[in-house]
Protein backbone atom coordinates (compact mmCIF):
# COMPACT_ATOMS: atom_id res chain seq x y z
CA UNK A 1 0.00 0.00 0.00
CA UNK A 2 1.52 3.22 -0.79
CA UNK A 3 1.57 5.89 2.12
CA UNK A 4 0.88 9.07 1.08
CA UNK A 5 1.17 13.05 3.15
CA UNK A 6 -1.48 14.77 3.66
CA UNK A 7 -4.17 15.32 1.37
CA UNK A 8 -3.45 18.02 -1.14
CA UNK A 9 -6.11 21.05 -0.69
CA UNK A 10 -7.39 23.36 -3.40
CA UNK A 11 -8.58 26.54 -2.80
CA UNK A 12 -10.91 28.73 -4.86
CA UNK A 13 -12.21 31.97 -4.56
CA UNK A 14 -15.90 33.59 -4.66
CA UNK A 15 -16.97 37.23 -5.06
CA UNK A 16 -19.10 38.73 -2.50
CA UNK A 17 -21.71 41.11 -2.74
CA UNK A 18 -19.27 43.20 -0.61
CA UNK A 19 -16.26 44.64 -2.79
CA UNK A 20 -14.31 44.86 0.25
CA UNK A 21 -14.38 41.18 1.27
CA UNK A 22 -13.54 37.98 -0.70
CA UNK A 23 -14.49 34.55 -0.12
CA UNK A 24 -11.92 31.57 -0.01
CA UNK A 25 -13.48 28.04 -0.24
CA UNK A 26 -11.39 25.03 0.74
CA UNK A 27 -12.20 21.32 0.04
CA UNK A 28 -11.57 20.85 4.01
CA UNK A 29 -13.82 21.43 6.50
CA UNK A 30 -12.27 24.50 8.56
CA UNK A 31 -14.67 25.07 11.74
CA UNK A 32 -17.60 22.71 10.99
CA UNK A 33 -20.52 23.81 11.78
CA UNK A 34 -19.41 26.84 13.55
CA UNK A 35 -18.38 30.50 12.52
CA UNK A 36 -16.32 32.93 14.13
CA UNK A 37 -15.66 37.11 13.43
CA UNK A 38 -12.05 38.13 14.05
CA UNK A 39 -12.53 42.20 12.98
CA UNK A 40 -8.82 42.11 14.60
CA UNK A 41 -5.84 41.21 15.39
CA UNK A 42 -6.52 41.41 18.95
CA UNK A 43 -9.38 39.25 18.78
CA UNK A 44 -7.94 36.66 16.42
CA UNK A 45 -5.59 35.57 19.05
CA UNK A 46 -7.41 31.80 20.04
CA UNK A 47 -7.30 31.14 15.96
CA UNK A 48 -3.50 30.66 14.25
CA UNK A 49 -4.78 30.54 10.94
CA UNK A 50 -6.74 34.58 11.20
CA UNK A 51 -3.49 35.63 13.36
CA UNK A 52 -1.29 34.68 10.24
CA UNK A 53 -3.60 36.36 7.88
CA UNK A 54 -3.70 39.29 9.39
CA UNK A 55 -0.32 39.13 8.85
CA UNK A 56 -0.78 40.42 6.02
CA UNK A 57 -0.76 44.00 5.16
CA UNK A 58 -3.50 44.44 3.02
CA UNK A 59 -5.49 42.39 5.35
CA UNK A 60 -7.91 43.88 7.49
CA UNK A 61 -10.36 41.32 9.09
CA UNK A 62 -11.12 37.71 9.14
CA UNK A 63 -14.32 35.20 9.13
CA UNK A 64 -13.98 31.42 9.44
CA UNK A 65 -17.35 29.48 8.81
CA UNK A 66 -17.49 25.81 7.97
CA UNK A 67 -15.39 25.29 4.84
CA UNK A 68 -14.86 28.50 3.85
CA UNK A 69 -12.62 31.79 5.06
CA UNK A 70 -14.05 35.27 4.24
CA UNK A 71 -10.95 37.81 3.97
CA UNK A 72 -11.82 41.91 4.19
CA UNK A 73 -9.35 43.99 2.64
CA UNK A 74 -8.01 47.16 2.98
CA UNK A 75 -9.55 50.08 0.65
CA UNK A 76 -6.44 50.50 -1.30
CA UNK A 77 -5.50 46.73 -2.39
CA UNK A 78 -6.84 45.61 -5.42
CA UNK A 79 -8.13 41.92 -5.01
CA UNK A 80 -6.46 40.63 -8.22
CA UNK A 81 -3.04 41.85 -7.17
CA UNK A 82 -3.66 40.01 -3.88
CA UNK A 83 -5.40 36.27 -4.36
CA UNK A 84 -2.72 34.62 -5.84
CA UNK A 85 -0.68 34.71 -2.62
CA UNK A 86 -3.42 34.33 -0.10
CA UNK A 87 -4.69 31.26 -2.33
CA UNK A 88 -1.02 30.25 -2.29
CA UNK A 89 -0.69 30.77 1.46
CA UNK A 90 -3.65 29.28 2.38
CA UNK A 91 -3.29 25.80 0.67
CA UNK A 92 0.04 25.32 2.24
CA UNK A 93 -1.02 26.19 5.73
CA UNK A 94 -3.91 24.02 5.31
CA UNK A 95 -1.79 20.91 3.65
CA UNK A 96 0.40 21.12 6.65
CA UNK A 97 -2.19 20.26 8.61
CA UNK A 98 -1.94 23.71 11.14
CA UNK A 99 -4.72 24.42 13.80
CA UNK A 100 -7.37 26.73 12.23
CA UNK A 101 -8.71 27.60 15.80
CA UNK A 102 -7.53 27.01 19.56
CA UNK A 103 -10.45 25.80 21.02
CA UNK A 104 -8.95 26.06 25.19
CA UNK A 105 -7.85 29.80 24.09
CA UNK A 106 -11.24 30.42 22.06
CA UNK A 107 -12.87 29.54 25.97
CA UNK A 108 -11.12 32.18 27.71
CA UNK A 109 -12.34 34.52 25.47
CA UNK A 110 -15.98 36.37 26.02
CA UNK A 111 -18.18 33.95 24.38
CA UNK A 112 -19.52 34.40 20.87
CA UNK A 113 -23.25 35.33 20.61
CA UNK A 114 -25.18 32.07 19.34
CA UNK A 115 -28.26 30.81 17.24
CA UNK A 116 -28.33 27.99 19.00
CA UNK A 117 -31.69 27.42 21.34
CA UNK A 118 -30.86 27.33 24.78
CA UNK A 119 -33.35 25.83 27.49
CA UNK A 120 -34.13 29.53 28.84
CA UNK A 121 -34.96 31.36 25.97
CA UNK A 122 -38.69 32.30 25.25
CA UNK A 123 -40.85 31.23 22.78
CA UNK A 124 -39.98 34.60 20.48
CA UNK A 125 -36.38 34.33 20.67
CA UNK A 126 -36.66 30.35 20.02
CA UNK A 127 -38.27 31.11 16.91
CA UNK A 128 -36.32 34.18 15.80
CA UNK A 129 -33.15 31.49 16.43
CA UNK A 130 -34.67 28.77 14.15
CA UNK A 131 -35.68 31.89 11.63
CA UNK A 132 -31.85 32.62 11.35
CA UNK A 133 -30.46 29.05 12.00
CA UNK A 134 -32.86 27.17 8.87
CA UNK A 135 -33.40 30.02 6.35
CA UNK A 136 -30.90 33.12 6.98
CA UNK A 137 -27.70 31.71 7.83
CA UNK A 138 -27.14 29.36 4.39
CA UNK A 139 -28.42 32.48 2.09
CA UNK A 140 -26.13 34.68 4.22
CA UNK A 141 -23.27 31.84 3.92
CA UNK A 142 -23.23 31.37 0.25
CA UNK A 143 -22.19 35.03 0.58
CA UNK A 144 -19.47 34.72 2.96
CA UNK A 145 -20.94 35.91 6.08
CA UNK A 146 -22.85 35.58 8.87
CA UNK A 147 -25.66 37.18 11.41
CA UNK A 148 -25.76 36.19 14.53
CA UNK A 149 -28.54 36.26 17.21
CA UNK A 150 -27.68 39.04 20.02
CA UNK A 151 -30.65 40.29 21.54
CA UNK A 152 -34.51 40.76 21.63
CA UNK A 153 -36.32 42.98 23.48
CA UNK A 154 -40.15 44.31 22.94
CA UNK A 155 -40.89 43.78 19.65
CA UNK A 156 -37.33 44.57 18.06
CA UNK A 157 -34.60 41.90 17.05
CA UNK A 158 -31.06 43.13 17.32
CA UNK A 159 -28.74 40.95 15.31
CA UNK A 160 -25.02 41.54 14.63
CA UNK A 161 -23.48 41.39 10.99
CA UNK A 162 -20.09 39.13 10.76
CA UNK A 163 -17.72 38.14 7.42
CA UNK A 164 -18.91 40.00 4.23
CA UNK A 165 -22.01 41.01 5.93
CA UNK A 166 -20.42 43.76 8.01
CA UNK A 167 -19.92 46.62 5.99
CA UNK A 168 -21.62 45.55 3.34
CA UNK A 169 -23.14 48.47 1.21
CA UNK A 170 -26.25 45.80 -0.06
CA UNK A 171 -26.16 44.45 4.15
CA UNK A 172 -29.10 46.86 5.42
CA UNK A 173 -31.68 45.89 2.22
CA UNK A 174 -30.58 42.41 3.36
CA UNK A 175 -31.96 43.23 6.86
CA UNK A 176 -34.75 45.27 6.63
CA UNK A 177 -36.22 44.02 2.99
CA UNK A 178 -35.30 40.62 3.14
CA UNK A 179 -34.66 39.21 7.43
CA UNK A 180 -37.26 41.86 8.79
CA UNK A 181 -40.07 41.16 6.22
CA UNK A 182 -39.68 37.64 6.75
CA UNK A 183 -39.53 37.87 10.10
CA UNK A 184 -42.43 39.99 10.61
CA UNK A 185 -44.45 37.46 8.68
CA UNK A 186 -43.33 34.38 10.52
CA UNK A 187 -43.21 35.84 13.93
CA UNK A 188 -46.03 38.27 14.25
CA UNK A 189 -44.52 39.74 17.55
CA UNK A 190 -41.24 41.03 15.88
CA UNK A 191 -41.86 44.48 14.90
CA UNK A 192 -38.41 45.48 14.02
CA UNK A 193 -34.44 44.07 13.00
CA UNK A 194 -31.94 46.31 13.48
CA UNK A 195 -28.13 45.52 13.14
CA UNK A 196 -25.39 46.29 15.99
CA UNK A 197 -22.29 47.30 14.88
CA UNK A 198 -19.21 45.10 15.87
């Protein structure tokens, strides 16, 4: 049987509806199931893999979801001048088999807001978190982002925009026209979704 090293990854790239972020799809699973924000380099200290991008000058936030990395450049940098070496960088780190995220360091940090049901939430937010979890976070995915649950309080649902979402010129039609309406349909209680900035 021949032995082989490890598996060889290919990375490609999607546009975004947000000219300032790019989207960078592995055939690996990166964090399944599970997305995290780094708008930092102070915050991307429990994952190697955003630490080392942001690394990079032109770099100026990262978003890991499932098998897919959402870079957000600076104004300046042209994306064509700059995907050859993140594709290039990216591949290698992967096919060496580095830790994407430090889980025990990820713990220590202030936990990341959730869509996830928990056992205490009422019936509204319950359904507001299945809203996002079943139809808004794969649309909002296949675009490189993500909008996570953070509060909701008489009538109004306050959600925060992560990845390609945040900043986002087409983000607030996303929200109001497209999260809000449905929401407002679905859960007759919700009367408004507004965004929190990060």
């Amino acid at each position: 049987m021949i032995k082989t090293g490890n598996p060889i990854i290919s990375i490609y790239t999607e546009m975004t509806p947000n000219p300032e972020t790019m989207k960078f799809v592995a055939n690996k699973l990166l964090y399944p199931g599970k997305s995290i924000d780094f708008p930092d380099v102070e915050s991307a200290k429990p994952s190697p893999l955003a630490t080392e991008l942001l690394g990079f000058p032109f770099l100026r936030a990262v978003f890991i979801a499932s098998n897919f990395v959402t870079l957000t450049k600076t104004p300046e940098t042209d994306w064509a001048d700059v995907i050859p070496s993140i594709r290039q960088f990216l591949k290698e780190y992967l096919e060496e088999g580095k830790a994407v995220i430090n889980e025990e360091e990820l713990a220590n940090v202030v936990p990341q807001s959730s869509n996830e049901v928990a056992a205490d939430d009422d019936d509204v937010v319950k359904r507001v978190k299945e809203l996002l979890e079943n139809y808004v976070k794969p649309a909002v995915e296949m675009d490189g982002g993500a909008i996570q649950f953070k509060s909701y309080n008489d009538g109004v649902v306050n959600l925060m925009l992560q990845g390609s979402c945040s900043g986002c010129p087409s983000s607030m039609i996303t929200l109001k026209a497209g999260i809000e309406g449905m929401m407002k349909r679905m859960i007759p209680e919700v009367k408004e979704v507004v965004a929190e900035a990060e």
